[in-house]
PDB file of N, CA and C in Angstrom:
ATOM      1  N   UNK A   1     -66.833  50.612  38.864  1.00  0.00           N
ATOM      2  CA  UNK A   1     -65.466  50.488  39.391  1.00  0.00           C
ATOM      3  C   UNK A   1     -64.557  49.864  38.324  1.00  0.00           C
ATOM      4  N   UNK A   2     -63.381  50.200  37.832  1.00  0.00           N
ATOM      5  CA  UNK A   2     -62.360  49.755  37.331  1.00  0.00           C
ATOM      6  C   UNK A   2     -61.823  48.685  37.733  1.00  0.00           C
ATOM      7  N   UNK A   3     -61.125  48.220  36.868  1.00  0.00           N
ATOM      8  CA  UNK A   3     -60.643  46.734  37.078  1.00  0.00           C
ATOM      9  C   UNK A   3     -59.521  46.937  37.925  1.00  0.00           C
ATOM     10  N   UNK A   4     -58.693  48.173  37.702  1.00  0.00           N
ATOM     11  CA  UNK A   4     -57.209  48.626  38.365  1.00  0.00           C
ATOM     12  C   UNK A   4     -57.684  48.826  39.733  1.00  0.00           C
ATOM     13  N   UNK A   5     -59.140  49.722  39.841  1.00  0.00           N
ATOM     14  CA  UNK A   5     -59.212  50.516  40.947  1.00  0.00           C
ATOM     15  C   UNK A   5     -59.977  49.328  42.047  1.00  0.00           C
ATOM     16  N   UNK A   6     -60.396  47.614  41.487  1.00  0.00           N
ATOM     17  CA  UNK A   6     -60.729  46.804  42.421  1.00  0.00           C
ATOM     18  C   UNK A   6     -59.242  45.908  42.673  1.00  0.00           C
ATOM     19  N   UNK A   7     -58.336  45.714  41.766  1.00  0.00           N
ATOM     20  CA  UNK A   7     -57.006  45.591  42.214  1.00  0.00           C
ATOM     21  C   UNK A   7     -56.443  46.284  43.396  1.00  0.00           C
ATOM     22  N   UNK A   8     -56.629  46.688  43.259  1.00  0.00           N
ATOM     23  CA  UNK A   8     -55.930  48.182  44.406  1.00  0.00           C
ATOM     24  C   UNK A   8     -56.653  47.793  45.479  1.00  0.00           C
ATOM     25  N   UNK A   9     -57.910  47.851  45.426  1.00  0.00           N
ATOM     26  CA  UNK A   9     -58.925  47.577  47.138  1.00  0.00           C
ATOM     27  C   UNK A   9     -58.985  46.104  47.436  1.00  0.00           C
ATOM     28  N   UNK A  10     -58.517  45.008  46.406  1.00  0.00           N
ATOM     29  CA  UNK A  10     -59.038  43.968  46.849  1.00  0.00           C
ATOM     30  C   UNK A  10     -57.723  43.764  48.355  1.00  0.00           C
ATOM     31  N   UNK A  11     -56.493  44.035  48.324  1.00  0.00           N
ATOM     32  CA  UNK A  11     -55.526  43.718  48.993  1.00  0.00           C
ATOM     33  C   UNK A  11     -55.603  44.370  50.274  1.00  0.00           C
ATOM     34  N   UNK A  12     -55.936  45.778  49.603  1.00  0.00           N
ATOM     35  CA  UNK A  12     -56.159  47.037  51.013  1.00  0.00           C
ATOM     36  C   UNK A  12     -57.690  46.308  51.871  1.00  0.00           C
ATOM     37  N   UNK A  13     -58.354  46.036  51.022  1.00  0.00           N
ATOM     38  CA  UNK A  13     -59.646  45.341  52.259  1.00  0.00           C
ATOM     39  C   UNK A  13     -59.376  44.009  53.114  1.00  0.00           C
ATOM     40  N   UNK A  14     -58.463  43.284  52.013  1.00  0.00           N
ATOM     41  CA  UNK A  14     -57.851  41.721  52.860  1.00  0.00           C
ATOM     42  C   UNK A  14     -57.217  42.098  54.169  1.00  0.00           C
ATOM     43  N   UNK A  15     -56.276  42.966  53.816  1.00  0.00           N
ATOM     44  CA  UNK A  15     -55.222  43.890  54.718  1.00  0.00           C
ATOM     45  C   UNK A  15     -56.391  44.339  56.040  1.00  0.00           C
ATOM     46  N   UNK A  16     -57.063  44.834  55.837  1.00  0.00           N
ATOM     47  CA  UNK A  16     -58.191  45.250  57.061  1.00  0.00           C
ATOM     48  C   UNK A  16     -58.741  44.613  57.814  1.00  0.00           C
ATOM     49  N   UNK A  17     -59.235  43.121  56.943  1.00  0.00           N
ATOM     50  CA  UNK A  17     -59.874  42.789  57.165  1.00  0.00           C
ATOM     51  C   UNK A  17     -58.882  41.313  58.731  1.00  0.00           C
ATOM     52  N   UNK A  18     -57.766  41.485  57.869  1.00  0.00           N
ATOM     53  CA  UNK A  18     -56.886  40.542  58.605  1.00  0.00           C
ATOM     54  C   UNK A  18     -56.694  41.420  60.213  1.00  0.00           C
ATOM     55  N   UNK A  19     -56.200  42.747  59.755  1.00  0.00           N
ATOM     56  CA  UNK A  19     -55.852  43.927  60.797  1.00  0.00           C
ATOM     57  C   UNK A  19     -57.468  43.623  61.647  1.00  0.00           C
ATOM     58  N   UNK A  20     -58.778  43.940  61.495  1.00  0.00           N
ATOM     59  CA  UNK A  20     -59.754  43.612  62.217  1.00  0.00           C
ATOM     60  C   UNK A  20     -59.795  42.716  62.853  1.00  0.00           C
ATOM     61  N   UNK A  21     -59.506  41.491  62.366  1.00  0.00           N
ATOM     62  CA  UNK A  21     -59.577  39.934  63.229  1.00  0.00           C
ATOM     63  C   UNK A  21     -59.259  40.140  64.549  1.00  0.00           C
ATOM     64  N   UNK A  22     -57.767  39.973  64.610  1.00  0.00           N
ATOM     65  CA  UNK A  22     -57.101  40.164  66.134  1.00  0.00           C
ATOM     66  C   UNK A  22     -57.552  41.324  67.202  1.00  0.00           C
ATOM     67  N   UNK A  23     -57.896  42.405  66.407  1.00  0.00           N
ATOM     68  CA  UNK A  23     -58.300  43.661  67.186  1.00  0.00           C
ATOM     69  C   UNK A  23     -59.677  43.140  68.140  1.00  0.00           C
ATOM     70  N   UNK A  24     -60.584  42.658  66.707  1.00  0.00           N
ATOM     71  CA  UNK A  24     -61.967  42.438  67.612  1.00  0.00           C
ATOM     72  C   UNK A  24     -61.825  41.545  68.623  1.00  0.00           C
ATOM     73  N   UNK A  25     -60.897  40.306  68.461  1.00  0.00           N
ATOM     74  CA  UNK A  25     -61.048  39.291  69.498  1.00  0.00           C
ATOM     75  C   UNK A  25     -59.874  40.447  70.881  1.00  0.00           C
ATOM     76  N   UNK A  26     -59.219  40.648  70.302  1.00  0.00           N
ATOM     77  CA  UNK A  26     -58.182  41.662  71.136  1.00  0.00           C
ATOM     78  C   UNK A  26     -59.298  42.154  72.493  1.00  0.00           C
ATOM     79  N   UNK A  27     -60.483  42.955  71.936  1.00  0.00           N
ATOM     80  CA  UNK A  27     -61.400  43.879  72.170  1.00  0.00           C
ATOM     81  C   UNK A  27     -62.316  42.780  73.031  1.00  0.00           C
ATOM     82  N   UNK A  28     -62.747  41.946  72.374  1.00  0.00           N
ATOM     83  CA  UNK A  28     -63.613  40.747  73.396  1.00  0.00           C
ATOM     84  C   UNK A  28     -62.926  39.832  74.447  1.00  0.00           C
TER      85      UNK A  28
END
């Protein structure tokens, strides 16, 4: 993996990972 191309995913996975939080407890 590229250094650009883990730039790019590190934000888009934070981003998910934040978006997941609320959903799962949302969901429980």
């Amino acid at each position: 993996m590229t250094n650009k191309g883990q730039l790019l995913q590190d934000p888009f996975l934070n981003t998910l990972r934040r978006e997941r939080v609320p959903v799962s407890i949302y969901l429980v």
